[in-house]
N, C-alpha and C. Protein backbone atom coordinates (compact mmCIF):
# COMPACT_ATOMS: atom_id res chain seq x y z
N UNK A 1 13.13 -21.15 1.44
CA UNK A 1 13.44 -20.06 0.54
C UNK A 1 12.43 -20.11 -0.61
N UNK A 2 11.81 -19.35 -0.72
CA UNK A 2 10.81 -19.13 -1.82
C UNK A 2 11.46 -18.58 -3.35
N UNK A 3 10.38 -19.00 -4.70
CA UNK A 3 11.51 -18.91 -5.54
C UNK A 3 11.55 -17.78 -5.97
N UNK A 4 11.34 -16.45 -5.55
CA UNK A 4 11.94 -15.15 -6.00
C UNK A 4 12.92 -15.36 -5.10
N UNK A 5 13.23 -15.38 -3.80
CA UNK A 5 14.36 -15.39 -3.08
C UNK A 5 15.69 -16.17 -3.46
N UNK A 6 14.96 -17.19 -4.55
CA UNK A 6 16.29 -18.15 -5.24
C UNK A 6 16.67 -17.42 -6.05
N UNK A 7 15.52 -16.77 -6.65
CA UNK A 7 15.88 -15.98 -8.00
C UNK A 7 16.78 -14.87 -7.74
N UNK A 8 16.91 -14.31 -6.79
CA UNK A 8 17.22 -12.83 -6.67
C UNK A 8 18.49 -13.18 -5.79
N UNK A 9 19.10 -14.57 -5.39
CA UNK A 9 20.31 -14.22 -4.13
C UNK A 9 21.61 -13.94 -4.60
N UNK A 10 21.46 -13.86 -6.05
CA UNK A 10 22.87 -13.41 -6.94
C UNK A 10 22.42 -11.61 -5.98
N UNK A 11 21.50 -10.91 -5.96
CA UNK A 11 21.87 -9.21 -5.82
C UNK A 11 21.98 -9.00 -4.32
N UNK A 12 21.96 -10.06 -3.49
CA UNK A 12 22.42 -9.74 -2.37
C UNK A 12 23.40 -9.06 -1.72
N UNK A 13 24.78 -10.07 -2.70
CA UNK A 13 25.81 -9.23 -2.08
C UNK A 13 26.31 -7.35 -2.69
N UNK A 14 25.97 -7.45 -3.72
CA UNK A 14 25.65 -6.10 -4.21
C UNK A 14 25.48 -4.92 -2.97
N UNK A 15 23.84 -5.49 -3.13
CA UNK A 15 23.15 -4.89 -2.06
C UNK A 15 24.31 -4.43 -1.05
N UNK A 16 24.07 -5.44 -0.41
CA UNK A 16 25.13 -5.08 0.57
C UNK A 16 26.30 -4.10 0.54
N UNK A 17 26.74 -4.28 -0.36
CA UNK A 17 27.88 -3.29 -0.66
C UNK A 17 27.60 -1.82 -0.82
N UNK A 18 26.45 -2.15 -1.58
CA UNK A 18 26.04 -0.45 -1.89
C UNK A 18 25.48 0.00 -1.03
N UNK A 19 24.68 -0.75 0.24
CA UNK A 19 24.32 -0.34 1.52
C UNK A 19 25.19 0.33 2.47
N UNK A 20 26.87 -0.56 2.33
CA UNK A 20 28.07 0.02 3.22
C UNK A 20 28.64 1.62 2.58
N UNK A 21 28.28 1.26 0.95
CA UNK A 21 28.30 2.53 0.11
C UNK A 21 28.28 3.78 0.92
N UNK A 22 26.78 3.70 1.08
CA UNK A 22 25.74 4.69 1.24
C UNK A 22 26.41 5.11 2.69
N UNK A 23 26.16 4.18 3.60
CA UNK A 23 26.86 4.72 5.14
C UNK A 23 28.36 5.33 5.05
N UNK A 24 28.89 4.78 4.21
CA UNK A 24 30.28 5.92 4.05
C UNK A 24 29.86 6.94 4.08
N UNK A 25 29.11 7.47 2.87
CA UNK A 25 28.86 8.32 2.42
C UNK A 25 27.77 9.22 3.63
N UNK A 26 27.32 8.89 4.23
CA UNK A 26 26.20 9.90 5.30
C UNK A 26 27.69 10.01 6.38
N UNK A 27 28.45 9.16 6.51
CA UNK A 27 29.71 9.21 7.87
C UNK A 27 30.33 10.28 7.28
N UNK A 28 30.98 10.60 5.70
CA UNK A 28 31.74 11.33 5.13
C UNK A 28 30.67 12.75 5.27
N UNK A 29 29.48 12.98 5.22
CA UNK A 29 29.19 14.18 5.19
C UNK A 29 28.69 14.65 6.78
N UNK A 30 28.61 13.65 7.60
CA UNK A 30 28.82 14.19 9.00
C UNK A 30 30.21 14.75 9.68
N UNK A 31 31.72 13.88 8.97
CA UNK A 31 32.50 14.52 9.04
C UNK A 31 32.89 16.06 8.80
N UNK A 32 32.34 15.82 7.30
CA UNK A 32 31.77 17.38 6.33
C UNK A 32 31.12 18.50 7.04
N UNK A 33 30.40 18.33 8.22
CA UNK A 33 29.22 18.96 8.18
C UNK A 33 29.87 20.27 8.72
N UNK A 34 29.46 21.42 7.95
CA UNK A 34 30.13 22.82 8.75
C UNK A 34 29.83 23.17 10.00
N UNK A 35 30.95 24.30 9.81
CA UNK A 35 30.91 25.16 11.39
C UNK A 35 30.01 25.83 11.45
N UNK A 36 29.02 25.86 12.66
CA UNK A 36 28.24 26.75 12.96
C UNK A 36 28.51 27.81 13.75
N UNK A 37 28.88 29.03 13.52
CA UNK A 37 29.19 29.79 14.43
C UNK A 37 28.37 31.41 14.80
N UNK A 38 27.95 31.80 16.09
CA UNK A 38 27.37 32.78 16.12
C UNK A 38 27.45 33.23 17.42
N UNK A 39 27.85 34.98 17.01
CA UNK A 39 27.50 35.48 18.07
C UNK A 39 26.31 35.50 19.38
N UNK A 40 26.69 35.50 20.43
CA UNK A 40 25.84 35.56 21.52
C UNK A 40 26.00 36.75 22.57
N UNK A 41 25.20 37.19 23.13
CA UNK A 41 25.48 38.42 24.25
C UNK A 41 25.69 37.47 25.87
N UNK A 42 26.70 37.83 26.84
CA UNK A 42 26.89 37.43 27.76
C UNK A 42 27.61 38.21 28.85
N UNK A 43 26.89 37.24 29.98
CA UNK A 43 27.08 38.18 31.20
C UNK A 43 27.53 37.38 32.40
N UNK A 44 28.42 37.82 32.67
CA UNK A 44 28.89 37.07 34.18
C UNK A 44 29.05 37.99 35.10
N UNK A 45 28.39 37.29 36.13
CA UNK A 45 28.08 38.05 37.59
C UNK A 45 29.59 38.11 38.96
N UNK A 46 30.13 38.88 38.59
CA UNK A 46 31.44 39.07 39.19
C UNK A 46 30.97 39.64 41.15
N UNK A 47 30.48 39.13 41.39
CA UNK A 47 29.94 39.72 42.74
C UNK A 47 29.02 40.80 42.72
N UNK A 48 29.11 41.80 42.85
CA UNK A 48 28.02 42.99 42.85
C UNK A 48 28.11 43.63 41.38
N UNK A 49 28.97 42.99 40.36
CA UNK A 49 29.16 44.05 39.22
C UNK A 49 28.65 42.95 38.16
N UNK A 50 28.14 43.20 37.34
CA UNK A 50 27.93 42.59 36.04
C UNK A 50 28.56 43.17 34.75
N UNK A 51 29.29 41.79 34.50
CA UNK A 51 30.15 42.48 33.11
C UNK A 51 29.45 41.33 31.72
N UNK A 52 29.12 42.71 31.28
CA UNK A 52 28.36 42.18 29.35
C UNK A 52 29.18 42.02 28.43
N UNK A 53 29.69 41.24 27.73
CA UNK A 53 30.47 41.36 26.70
C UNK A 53 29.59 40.12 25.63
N UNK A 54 30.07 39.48 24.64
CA UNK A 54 29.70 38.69 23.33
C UNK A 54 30.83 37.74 23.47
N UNK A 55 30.29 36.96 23.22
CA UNK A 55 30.64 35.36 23.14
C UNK A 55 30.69 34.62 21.85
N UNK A 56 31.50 34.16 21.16
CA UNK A 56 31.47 33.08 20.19
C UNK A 56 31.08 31.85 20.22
N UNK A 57 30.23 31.25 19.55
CA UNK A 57 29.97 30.03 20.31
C UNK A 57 30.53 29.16 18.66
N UNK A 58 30.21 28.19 18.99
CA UNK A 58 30.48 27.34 17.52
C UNK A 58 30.52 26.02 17.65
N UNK A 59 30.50 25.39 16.71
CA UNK A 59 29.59 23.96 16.78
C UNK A 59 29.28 23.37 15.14
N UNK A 60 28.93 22.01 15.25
CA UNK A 60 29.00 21.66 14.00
C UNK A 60 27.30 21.79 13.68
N UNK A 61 26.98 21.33 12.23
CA UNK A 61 25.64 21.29 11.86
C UNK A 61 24.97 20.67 12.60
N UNK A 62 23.52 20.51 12.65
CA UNK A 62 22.80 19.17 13.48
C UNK A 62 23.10 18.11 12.24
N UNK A 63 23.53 16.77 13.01
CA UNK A 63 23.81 16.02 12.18
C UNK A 63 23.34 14.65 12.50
N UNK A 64 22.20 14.89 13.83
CA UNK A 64 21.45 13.90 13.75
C UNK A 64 20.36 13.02 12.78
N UNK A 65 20.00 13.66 11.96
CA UNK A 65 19.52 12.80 10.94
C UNK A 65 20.29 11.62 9.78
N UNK A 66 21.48 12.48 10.03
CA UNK A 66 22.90 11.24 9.44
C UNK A 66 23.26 10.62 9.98
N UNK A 67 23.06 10.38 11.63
CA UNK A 67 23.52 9.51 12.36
C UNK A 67 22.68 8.14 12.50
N UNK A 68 21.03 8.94 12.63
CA UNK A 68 20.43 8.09 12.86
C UNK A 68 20.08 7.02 11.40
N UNK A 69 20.18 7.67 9.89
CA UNK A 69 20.58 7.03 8.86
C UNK A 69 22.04 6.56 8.67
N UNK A 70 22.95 6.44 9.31
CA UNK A 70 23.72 5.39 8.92
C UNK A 70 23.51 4.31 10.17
N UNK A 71 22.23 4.66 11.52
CA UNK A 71 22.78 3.41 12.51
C UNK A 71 21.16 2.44 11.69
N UNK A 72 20.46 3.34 10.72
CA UNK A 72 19.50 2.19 10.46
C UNK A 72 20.26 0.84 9.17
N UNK A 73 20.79 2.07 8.54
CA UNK A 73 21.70 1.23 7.67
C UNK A 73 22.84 0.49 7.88
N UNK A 74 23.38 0.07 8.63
CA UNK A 74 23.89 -0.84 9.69
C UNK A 74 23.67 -1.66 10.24
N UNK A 75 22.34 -1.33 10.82
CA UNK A 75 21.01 -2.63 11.31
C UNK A 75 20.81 -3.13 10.20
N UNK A 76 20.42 -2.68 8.78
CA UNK A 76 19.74 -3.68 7.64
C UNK A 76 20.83 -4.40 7.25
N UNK A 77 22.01 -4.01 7.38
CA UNK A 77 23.21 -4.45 6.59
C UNK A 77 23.37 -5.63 7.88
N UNK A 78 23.40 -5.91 8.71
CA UNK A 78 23.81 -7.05 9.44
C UNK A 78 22.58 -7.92 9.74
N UNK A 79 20.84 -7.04 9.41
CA UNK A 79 20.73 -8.82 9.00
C UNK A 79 20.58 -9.17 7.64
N UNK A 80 20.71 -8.31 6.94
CA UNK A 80 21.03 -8.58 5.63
C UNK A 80 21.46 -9.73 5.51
N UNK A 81 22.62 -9.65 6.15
CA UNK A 81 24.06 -10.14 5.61
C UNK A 81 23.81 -11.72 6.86
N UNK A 82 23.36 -11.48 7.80
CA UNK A 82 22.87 -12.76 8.59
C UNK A 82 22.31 -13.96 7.78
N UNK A 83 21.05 -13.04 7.17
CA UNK A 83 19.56 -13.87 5.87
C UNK A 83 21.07 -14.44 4.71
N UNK A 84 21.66 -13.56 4.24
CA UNK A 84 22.54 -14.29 3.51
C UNK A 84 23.54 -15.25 3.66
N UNK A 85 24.21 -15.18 4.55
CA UNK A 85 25.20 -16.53 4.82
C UNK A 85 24.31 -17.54 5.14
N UNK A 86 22.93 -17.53 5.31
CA UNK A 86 22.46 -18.72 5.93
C UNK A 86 21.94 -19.25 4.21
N UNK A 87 21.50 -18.32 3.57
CA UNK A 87 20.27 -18.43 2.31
C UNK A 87 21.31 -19.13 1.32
N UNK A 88 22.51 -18.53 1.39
CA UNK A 88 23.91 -18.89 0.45
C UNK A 88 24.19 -20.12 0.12
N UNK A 89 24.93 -20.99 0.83
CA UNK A 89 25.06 -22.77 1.37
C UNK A 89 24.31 -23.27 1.12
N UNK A 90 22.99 -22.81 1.95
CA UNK A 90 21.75 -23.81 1.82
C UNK A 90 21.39 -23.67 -0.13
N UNK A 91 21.43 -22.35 -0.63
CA UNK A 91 21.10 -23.01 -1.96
C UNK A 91 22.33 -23.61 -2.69
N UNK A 92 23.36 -23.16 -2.48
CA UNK A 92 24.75 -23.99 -3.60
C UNK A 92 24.29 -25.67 -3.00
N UNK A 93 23.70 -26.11 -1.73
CA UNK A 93 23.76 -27.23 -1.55
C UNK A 93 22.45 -28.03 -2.28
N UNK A 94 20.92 -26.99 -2.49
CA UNK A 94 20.60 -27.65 -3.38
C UNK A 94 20.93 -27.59 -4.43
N UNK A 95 21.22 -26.52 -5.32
CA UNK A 95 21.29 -26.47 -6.45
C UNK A 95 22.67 -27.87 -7.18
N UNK A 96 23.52 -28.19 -6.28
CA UNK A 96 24.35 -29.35 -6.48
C UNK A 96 23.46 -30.87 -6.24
N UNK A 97 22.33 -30.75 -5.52
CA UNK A 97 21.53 -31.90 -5.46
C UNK A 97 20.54 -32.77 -7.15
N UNK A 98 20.65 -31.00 -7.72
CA UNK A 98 20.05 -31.41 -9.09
C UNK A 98 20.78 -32.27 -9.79
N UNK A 99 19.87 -33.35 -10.39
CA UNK A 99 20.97 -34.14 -11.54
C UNK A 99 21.73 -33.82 -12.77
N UNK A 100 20.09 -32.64 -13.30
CA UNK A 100 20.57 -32.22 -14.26
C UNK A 100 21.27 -31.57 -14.81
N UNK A 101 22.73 -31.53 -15.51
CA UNK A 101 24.49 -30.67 -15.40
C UNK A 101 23.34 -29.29 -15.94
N UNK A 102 23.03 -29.36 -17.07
CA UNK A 102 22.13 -28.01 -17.56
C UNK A 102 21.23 -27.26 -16.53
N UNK A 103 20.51 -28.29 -16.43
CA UNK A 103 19.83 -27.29 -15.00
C UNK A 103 20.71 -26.30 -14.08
N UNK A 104 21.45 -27.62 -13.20
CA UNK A 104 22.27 -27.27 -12.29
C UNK A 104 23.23 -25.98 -12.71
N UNK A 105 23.90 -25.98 -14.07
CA UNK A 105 24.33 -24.76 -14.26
C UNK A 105 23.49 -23.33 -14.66
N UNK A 106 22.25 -23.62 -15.28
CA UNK A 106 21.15 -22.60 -15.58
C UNK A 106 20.90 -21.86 -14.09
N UNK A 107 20.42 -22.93 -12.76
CA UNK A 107 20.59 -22.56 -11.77
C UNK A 107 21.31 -21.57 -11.21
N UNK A 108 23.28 -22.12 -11.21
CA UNK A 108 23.65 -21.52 -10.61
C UNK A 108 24.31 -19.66 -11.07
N UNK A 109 24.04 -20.47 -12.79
CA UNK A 109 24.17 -18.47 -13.35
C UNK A 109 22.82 -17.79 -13.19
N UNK A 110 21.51 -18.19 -13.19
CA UNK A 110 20.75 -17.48 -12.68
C UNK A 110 20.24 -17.00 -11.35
N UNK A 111 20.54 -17.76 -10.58
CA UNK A 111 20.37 -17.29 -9.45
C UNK A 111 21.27 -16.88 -8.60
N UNK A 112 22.95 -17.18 -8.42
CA UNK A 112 24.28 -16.36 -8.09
C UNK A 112 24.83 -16.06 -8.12
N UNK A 113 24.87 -15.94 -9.83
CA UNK A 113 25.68 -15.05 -10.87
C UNK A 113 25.29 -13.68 -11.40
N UNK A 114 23.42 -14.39 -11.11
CA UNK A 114 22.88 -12.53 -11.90
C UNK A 114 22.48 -12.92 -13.41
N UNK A 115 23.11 -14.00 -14.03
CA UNK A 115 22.85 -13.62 -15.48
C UNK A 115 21.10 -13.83 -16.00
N UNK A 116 20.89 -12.67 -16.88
CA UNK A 116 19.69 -12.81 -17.84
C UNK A 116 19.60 -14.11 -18.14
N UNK A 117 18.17 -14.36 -19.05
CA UNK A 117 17.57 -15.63 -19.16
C UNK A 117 18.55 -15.67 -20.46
N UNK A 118 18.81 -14.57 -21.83
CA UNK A 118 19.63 -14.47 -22.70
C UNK A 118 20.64 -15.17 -22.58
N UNK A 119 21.80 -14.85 -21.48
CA UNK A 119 23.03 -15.19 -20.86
C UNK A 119 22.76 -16.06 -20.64
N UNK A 120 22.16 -16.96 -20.26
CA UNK A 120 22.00 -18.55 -19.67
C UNK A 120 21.85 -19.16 -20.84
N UNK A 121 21.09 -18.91 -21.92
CA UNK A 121 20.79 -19.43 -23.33
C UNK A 121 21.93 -19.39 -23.71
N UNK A 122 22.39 -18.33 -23.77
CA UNK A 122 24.05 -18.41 -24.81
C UNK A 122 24.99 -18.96 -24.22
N UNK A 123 24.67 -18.83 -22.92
CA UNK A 123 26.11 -19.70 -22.10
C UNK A 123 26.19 -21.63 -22.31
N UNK A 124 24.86 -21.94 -22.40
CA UNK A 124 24.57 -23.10 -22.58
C UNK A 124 24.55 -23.50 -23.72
N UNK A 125 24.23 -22.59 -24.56
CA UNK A 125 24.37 -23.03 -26.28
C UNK A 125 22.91 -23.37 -27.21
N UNK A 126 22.56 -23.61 -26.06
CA UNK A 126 20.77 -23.83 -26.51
C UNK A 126 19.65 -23.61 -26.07
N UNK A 127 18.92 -23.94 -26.85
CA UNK A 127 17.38 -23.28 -25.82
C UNK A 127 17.38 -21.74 -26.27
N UNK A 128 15.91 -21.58 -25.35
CA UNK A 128 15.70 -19.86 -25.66
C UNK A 128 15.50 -19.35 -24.26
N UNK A 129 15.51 -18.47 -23.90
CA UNK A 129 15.49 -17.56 -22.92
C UNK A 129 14.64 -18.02 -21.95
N UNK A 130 13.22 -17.72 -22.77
CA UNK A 130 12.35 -18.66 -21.88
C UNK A 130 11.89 -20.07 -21.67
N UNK A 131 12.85 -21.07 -22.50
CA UNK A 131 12.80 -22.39 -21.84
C UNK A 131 14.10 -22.05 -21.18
N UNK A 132 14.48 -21.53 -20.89
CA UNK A 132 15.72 -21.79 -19.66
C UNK A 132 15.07 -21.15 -18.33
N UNK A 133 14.25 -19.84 -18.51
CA UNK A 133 13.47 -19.42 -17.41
C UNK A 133 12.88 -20.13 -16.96
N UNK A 134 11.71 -21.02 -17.93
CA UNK A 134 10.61 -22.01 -17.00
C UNK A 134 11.18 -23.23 -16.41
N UNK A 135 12.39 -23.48 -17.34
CA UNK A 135 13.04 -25.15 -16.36
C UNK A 135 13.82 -24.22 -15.18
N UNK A 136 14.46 -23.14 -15.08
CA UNK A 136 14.84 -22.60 -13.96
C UNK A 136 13.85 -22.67 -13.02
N UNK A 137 12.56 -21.96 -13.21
CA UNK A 137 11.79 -21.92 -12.36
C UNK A 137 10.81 -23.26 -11.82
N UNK A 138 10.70 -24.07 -12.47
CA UNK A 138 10.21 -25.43 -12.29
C UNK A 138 11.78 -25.97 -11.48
N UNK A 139 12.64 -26.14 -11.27
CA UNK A 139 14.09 -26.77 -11.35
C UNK A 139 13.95 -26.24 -9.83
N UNK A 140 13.22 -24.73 -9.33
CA UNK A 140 13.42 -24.25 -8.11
C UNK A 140 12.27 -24.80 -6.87
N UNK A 141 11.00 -25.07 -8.32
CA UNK A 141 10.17 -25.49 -7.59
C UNK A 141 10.02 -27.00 -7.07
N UNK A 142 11.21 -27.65 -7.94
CA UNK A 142 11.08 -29.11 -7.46
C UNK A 142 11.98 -29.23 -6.69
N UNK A 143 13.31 -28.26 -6.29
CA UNK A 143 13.93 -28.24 -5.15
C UNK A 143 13.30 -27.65 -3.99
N UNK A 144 12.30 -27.07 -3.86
CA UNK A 144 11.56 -26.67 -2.47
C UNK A 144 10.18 -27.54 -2.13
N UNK A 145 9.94 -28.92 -3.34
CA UNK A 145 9.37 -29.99 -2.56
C UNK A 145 9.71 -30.85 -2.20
N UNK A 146 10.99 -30.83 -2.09
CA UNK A 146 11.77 -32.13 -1.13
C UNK A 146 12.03 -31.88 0.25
């Protein structure tokens, strides 16, 4: 796991969610999608006589472009969500390998909580933003040389 990928696995599950969001939402307007309806001229051949009359036909919108956007968004969402249960564990298991309680918690609110470098400063009580960023980011880089 590289360290933007440490950095960023707090917005995963988000993601995800707002991905299932979105496919509601293209399923809800394929449900949606109106009636198409239109006259047609027609003829059936009754043996030697041909009778013309008009036909109704009707049908929903084309709604293949919503289909095929919610089956891509479906595909991203399951391996999404694959890359994540694996990416998940494996970091709570390093990030518990660190000695340091500060680190280890700078760690785990920055990278699967989401919080700003701010929020990690104030949560901890000390430091500034960006000494909590660079020992975060040093803290990630000495867990991916072991």
């Amino acid at each position: 796991m590289t360290t933007k990928e440490f950095l960023r696995l707090w917005a995963v599950p988000e993601d995800i969610r707002r991905r299932k969001a979105r496919a509601e939402k293209l399923r809800q307007m394929i449900e949606q999608a109106p009636t198409v309806q239109e006259a047609v001229k027609s003829s059936i051949d009754a043996g030697n006589a041909t009778i013309l009359g008009h036909a109704i036909v009707r049908g929903t919108e084309d709604t293949a472009a919503y289909r095929a956007a919610v089956s891509v968004l479906e595909s991203q969402i399951e391996e999404t969500n694959k890359v994540y249960m694996k990416a998940y564990p494996e970091a709570v298991r390093k990030i518990e390998a660190v000695e340091d309680p500060g680190l280890r918690v700078a760690l785990h609110l920055a990278c699967l909580e989401g919080y700003s470098w701010d929020e990690v400063a104030a949560r901890l009580g000390h430091g500034t933003a960006e000494s909590w960023r660079k020992a975060v980011i040093r803290g990630i880089e000495a867990i991916e040389e072991k």
